[in-house]
N, C-alpha and C. Protein backbone atom coordinates (compact mmCIF):
# COMPACT_ATOMS: atom_id res chain seq x y z
N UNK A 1 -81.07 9.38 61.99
CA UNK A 1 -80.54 9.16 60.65
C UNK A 1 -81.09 7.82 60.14
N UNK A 2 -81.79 8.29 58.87
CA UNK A 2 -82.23 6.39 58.25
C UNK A 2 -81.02 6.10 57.73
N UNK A 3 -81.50 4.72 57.65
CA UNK A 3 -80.35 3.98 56.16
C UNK A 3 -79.92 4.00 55.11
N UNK A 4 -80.81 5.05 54.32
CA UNK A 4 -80.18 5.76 53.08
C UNK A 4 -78.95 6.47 53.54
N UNK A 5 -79.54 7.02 54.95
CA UNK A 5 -78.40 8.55 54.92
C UNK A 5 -77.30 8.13 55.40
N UNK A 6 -77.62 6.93 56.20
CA UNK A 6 -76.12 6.43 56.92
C UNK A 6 -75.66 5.43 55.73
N UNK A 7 -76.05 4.69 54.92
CA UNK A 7 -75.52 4.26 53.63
C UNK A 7 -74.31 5.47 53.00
N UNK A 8 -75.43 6.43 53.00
CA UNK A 8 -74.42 7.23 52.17
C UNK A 8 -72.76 8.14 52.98
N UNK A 9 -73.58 8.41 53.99
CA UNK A 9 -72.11 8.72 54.86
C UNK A 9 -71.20 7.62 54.86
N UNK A 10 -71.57 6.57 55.06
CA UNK A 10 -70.77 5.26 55.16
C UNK A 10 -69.64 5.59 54.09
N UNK A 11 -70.42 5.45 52.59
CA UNK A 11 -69.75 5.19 51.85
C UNK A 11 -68.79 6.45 51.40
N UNK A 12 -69.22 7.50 51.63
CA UNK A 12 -68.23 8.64 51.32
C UNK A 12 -66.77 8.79 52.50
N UNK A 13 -67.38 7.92 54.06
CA UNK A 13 -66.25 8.02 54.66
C UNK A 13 -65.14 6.76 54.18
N UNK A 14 -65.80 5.86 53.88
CA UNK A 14 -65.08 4.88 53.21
C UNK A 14 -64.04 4.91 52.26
N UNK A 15 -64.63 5.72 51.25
CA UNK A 15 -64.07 5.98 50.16
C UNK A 15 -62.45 6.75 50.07
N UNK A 16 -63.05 7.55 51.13
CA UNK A 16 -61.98 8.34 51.76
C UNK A 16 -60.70 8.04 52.75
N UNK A 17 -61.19 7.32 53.56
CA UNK A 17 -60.23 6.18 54.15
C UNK A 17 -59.47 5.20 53.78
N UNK A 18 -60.02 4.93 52.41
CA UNK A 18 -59.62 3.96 51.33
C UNK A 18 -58.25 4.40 51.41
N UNK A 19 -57.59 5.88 50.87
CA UNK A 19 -56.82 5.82 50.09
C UNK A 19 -55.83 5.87 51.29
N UNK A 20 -55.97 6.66 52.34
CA UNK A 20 -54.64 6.39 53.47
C UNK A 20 -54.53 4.59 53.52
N UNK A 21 -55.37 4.33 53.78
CA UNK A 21 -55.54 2.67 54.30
C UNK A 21 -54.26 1.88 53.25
N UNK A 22 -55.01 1.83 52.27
CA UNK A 22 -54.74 1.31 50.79
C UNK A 22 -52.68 1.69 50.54
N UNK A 23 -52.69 2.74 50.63
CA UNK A 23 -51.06 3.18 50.72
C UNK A 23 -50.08 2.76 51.68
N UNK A 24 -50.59 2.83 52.86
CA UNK A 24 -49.67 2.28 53.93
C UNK A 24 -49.72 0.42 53.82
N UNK A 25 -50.51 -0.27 53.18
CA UNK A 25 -51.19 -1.11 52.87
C UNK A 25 -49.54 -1.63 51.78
N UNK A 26 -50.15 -0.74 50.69
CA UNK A 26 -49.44 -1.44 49.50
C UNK A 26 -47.52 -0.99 49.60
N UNK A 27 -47.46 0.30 50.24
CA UNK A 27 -46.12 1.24 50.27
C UNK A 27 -45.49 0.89 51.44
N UNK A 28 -46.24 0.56 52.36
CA UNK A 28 -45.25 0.79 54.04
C UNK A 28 -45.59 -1.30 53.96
N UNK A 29 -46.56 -1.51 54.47
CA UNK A 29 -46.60 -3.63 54.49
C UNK A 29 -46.23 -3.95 53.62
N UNK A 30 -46.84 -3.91 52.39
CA UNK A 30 -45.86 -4.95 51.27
C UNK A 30 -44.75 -4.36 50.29
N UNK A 31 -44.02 -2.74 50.72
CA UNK A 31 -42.80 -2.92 50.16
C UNK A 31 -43.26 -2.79 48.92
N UNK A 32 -44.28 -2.07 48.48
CA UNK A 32 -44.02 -2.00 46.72
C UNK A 32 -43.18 -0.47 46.29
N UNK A 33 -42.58 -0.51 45.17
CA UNK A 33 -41.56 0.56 45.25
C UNK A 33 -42.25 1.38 44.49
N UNK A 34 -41.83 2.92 45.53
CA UNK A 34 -42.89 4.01 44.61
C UNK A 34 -41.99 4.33 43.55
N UNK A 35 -42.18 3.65 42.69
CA UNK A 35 -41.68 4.32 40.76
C UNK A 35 -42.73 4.81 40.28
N UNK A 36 -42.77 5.75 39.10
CA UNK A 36 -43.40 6.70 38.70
C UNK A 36 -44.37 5.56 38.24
N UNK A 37 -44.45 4.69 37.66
CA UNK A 37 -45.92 3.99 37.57
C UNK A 37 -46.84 3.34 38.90
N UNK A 38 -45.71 3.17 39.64
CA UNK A 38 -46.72 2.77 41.40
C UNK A 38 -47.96 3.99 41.64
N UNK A 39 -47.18 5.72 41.52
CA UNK A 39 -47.40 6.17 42.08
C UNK A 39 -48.33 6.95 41.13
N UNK A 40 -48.66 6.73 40.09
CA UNK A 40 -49.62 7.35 38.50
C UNK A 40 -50.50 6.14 38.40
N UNK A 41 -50.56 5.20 38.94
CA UNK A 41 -51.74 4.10 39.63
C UNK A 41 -52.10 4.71 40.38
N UNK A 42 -52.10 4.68 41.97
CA UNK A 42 -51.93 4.80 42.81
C UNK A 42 -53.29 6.43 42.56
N UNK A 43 -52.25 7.66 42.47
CA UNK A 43 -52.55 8.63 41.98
C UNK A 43 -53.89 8.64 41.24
N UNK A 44 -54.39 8.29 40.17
CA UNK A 44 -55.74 7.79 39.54
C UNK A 44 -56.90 7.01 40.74
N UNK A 45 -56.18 5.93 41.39
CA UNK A 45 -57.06 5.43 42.31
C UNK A 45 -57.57 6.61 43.20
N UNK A 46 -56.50 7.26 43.59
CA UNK A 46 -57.23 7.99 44.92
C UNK A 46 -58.14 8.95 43.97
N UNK A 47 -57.48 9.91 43.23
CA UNK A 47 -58.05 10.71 42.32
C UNK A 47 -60.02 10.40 42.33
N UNK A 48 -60.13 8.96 41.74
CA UNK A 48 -61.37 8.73 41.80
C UNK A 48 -62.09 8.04 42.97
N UNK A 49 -61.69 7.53 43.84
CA UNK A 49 -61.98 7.89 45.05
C UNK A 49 -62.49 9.10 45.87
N UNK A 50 -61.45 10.21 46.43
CA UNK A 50 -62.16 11.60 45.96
C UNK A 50 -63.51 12.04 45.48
N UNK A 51 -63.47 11.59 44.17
CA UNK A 51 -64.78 11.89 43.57
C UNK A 51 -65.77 10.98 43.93
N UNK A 52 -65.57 9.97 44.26
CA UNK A 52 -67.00 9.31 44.73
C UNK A 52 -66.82 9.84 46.12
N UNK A 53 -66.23 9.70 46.73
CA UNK A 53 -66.86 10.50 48.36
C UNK A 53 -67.62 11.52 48.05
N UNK A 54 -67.12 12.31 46.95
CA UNK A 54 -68.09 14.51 47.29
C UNK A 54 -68.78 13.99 46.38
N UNK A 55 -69.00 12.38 45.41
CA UNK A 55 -70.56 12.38 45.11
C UNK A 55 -71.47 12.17 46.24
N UNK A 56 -71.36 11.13 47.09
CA UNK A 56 -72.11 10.58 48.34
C UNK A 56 -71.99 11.58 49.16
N UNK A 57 -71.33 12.78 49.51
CA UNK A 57 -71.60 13.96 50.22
C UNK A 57 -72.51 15.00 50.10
N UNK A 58 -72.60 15.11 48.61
CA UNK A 58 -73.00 16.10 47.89
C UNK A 58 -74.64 15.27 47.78
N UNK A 59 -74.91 14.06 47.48
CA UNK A 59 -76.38 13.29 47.36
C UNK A 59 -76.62 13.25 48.76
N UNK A 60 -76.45 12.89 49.98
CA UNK A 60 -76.35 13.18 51.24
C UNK A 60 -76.67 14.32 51.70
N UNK A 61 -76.47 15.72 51.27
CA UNK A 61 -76.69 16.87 51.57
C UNK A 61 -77.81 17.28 50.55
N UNK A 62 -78.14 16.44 49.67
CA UNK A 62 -79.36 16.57 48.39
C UNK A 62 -80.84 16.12 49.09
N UNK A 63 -80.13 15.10 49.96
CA UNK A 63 -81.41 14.18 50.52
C UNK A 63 -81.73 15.20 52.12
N UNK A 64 -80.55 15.25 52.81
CA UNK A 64 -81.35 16.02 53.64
C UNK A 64 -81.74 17.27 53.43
N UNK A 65 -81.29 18.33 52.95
CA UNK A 65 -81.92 19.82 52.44
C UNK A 65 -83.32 19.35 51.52
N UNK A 66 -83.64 18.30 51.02
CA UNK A 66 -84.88 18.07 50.20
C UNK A 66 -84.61 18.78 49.06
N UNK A 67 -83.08 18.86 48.01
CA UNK A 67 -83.15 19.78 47.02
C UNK A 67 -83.85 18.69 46.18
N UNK A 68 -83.95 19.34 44.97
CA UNK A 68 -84.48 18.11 43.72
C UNK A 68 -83.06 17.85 42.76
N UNK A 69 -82.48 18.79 43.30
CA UNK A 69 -80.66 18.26 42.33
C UNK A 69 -79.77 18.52 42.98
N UNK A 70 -79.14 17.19 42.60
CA UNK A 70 -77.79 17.55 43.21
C UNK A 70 -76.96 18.76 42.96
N UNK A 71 -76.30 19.06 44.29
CA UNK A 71 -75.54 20.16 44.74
C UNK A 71 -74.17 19.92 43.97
N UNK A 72 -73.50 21.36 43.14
CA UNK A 72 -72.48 20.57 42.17
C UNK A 72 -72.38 19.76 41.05
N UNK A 73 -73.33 19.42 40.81
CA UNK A 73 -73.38 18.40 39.60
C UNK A 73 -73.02 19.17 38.59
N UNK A 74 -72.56 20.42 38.43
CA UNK A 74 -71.86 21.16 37.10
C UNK A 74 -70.52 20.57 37.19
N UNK A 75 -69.83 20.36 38.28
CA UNK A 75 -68.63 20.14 38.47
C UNK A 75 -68.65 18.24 38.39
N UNK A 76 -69.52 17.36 38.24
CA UNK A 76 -69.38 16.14 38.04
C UNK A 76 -69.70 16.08 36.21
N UNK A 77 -70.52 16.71 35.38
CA UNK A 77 -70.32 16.82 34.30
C UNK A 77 -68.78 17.17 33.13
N UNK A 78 -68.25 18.24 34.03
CA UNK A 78 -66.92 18.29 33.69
C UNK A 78 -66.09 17.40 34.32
N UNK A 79 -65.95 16.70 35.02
CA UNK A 79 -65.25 15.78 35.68
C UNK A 79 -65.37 14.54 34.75
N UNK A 80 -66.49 14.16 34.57
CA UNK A 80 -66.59 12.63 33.59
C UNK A 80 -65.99 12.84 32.38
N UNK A 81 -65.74 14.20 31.86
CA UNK A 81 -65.13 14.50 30.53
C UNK A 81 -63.69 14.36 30.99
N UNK A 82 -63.14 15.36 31.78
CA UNK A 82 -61.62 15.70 32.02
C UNK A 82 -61.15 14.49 32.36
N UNK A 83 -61.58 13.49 33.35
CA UNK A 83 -61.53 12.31 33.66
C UNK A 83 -60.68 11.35 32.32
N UNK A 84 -61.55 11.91 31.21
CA UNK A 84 -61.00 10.56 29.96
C UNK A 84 -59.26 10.88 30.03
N UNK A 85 -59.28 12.16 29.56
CA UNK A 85 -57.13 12.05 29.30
C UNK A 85 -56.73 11.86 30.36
N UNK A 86 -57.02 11.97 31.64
CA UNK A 86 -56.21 12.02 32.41
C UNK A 86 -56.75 9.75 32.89
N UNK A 87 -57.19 9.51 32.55
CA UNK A 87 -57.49 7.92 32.82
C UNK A 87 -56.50 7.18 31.62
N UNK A 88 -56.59 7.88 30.31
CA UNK A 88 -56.28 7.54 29.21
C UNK A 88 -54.62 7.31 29.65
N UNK A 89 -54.03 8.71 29.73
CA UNK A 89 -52.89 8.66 29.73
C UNK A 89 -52.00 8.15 31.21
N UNK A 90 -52.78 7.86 32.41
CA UNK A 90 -52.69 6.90 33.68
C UNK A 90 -52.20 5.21 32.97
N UNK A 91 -53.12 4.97 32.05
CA UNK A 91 -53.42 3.78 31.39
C UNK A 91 -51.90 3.81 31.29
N UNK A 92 -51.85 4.41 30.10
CA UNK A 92 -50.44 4.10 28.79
C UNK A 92 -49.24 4.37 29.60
N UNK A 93 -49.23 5.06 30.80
CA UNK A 93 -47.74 4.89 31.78
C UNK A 93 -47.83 4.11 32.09
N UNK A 94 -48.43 3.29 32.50
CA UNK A 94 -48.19 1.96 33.82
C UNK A 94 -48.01 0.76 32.60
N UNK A 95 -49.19 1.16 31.53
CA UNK A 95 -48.85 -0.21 30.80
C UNK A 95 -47.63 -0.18 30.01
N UNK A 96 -47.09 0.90 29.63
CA UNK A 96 -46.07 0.89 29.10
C UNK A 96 -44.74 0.34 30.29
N UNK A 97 -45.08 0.86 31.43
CA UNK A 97 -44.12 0.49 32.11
C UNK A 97 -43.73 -1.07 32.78
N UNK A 98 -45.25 -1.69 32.66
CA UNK A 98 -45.35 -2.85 32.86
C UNK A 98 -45.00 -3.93 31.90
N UNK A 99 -44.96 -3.27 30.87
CA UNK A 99 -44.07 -4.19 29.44
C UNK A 99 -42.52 -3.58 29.80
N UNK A 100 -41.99 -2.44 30.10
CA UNK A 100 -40.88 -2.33 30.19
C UNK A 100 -40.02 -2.28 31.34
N UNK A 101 -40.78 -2.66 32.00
CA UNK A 101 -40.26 -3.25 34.06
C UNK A 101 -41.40 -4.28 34.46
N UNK A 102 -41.32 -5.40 33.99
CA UNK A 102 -42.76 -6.17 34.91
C UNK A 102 -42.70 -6.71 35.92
N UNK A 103 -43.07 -6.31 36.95
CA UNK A 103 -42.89 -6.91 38.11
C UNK A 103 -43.58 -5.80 38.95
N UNK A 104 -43.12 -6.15 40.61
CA UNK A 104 -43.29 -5.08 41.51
C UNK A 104 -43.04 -3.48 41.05
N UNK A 105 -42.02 -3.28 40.13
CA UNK A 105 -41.97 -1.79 40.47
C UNK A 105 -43.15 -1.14 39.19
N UNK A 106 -43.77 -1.96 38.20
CA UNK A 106 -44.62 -1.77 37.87
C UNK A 106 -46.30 -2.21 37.51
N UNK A 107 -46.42 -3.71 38.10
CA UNK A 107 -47.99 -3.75 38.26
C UNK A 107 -49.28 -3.67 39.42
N UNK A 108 -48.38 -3.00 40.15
CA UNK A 108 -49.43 -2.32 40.99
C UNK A 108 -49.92 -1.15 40.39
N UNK A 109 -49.23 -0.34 40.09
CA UNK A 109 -49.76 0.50 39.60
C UNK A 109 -50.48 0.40 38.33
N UNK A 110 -50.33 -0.43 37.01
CA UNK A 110 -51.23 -0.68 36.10
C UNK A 110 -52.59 -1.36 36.68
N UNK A 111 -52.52 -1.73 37.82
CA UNK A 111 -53.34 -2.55 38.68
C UNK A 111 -55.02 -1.61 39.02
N UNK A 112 -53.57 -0.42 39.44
CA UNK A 112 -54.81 0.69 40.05
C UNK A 112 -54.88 1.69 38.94
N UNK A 113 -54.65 1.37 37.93
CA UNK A 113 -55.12 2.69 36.65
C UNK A 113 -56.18 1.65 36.14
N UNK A 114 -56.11 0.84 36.32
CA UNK A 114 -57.35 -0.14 35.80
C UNK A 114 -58.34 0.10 36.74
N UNK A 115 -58.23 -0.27 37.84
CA UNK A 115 -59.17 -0.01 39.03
C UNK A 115 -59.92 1.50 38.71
N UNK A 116 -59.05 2.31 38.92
CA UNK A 116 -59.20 3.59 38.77
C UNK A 116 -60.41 3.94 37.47
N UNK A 117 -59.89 3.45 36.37
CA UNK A 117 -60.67 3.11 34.77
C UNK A 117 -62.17 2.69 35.20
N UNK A 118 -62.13 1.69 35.79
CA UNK A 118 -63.71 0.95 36.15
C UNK A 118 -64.05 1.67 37.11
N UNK A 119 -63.89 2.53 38.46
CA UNK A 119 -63.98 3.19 39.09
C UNK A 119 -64.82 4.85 38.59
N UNK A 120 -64.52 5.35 37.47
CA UNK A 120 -64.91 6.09 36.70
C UNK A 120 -65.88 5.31 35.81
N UNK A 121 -65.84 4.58 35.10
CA UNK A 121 -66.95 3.30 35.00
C UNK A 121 -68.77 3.66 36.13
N UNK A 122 -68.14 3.04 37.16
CA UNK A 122 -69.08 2.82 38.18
C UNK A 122 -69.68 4.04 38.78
N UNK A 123 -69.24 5.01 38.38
CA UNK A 123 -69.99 6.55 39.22
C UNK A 123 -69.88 7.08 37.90
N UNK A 124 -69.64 7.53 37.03
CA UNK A 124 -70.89 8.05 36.47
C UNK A 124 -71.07 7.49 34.86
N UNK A 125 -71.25 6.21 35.01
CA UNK A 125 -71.90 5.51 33.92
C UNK A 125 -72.69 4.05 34.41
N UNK A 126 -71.96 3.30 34.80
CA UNK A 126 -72.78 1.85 34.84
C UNK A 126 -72.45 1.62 36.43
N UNK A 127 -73.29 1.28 37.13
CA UNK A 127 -72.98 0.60 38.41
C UNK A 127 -72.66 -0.58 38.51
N UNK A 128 -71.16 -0.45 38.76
CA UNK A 128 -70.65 -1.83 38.77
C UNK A 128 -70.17 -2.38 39.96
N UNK A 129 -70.16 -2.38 41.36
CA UNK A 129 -70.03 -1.72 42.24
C UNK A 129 -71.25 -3.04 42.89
N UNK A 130 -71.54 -3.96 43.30
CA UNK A 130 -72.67 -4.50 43.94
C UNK A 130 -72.17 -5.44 45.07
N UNK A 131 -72.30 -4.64 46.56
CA UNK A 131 -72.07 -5.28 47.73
C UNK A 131 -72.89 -4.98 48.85
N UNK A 132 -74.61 -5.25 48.53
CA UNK A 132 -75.45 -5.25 49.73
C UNK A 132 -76.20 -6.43 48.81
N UNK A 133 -76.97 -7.14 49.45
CA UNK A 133 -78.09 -7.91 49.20
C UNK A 133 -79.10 -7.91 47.91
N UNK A 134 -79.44 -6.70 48.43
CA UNK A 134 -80.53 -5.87 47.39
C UNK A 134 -79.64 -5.43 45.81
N UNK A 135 -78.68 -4.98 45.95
CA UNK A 135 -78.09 -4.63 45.03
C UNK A 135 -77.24 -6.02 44.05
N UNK A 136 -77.24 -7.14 44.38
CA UNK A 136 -77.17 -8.17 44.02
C UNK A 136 -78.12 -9.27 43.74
N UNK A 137 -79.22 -8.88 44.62
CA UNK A 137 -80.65 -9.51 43.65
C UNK A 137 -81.26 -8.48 42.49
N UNK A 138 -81.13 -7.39 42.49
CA UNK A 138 -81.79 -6.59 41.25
C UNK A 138 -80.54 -6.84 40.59
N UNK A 139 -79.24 -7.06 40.19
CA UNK A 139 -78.02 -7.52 39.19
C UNK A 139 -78.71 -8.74 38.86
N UNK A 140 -79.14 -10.12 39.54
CA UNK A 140 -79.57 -10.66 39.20
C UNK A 140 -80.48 -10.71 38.38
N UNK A 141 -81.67 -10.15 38.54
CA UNK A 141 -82.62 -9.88 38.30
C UNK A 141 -83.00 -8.71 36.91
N UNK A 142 -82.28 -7.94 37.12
CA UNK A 142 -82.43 -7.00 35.55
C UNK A 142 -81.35 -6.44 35.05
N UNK A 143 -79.74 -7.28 35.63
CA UNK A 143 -78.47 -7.31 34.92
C UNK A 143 -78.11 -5.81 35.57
N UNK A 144 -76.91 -5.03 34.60
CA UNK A 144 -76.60 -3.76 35.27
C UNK A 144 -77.26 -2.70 34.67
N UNK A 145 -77.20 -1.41 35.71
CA UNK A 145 -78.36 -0.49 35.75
C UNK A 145 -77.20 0.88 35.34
N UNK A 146 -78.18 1.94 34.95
CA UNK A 146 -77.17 3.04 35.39
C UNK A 146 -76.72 3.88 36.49
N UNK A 147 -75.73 4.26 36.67
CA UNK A 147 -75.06 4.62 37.94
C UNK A 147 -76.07 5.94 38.58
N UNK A 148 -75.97 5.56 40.13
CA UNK A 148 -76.64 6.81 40.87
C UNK A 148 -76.14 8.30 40.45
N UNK A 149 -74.67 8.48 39.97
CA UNK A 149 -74.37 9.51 39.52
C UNK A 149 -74.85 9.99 38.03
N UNK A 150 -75.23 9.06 36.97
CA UNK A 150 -75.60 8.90 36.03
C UNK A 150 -77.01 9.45 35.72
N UNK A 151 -77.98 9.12 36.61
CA UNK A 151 -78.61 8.96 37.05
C UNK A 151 -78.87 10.71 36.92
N UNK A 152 -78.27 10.99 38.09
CA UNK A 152 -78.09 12.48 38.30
C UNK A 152 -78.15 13.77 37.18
N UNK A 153 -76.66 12.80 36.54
CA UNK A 153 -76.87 14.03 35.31
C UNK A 153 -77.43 14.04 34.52
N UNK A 154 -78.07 12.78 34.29
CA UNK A 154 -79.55 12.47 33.41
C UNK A 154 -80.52 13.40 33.89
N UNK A 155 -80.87 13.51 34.78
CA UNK A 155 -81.66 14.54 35.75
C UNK A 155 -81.76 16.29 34.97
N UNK A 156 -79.95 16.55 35.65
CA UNK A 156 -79.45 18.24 35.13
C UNK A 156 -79.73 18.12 33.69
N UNK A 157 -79.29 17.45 32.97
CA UNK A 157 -79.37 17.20 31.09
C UNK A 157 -80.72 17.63 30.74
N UNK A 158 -81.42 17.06 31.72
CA UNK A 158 -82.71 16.48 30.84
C UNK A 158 -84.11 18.40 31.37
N UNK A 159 -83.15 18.68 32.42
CA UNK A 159 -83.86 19.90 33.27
C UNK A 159 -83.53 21.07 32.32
N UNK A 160 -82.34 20.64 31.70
CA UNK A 160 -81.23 22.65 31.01
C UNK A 160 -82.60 22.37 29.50
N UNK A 161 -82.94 21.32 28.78
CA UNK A 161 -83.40 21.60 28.00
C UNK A 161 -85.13 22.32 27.65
């Protein structure tokens, strides 16, 4: 296995581990109380989590089969759309709830509908996302790029016509 491919397993097992990790983390160690905005944070985070793992699975299984497109990418086109109401309205619970309970039982979760927001951001529009070497000297170097998923459906878009 090269380093692309173990890059990319890396990061899809990661992603995925995130969200058990992250819960017992925020719910079981620090005692934050699951109220309907903890858990509609929370909920959005993993949500897009999820989707970046079966992107890095799905590019992973692109690279070794030698396809020229990604596997699924019909289902990441509808996803970046359906994505908006359901990010939109993640948003307006937590923030509403965070003006009308502020504290623990509601800014974690506005915490992670934000996260969640830039998270959808970073896979399939702008890579925002820069934690190897390389990927922080080209930020340097020619600012931010578009996302590997982006990338992608630029690809399918540009193939249907």
């Amino acid at each position: 296995m090269n380093a692309v491919t173990r890059r990319m397993r890396n990061l899809a097992t990661l992603e995925l581990w995130n969200i058990p990790l992250w819960a017992a983390i925020w719910f079981g160690l620090w005692h934050f109380p699951l109220t309907a905005a903890n858990v509609v944070g929370f909920a959005l985070f993993a949500l897009l989590l999820v989707q970046g793992a079966a992107y890095w699975l799905l590019k992973l299984h692109q690279l070794r089969s030698r396809r020229p497109d990604l596997p699924g990418v019909g289902a990441f086109r509808v996803l970046r759309v359906v994505n908006l109401p359901i990010i939109a309205g993640a948003l307006v619970v937590t923030a509403h709830a965070a003006v009308a309970s502020p504290g623990r039982a509601s800014w974690l979760g506005l915490g992670l509908a934000i996260f969640g927001a830039l998270e959808h951001v970073n896979y399939f529009h702008v890579q925002l996302m820069h934690d190897t070497a390389a990927d922080l000297r080209r930020l340097r170097q020619v600012g931010l790029r578009r996302s590997h998923l982006a990338r992608d459906l630029a690809v399918r878009t540009a193939s249907e016509k």
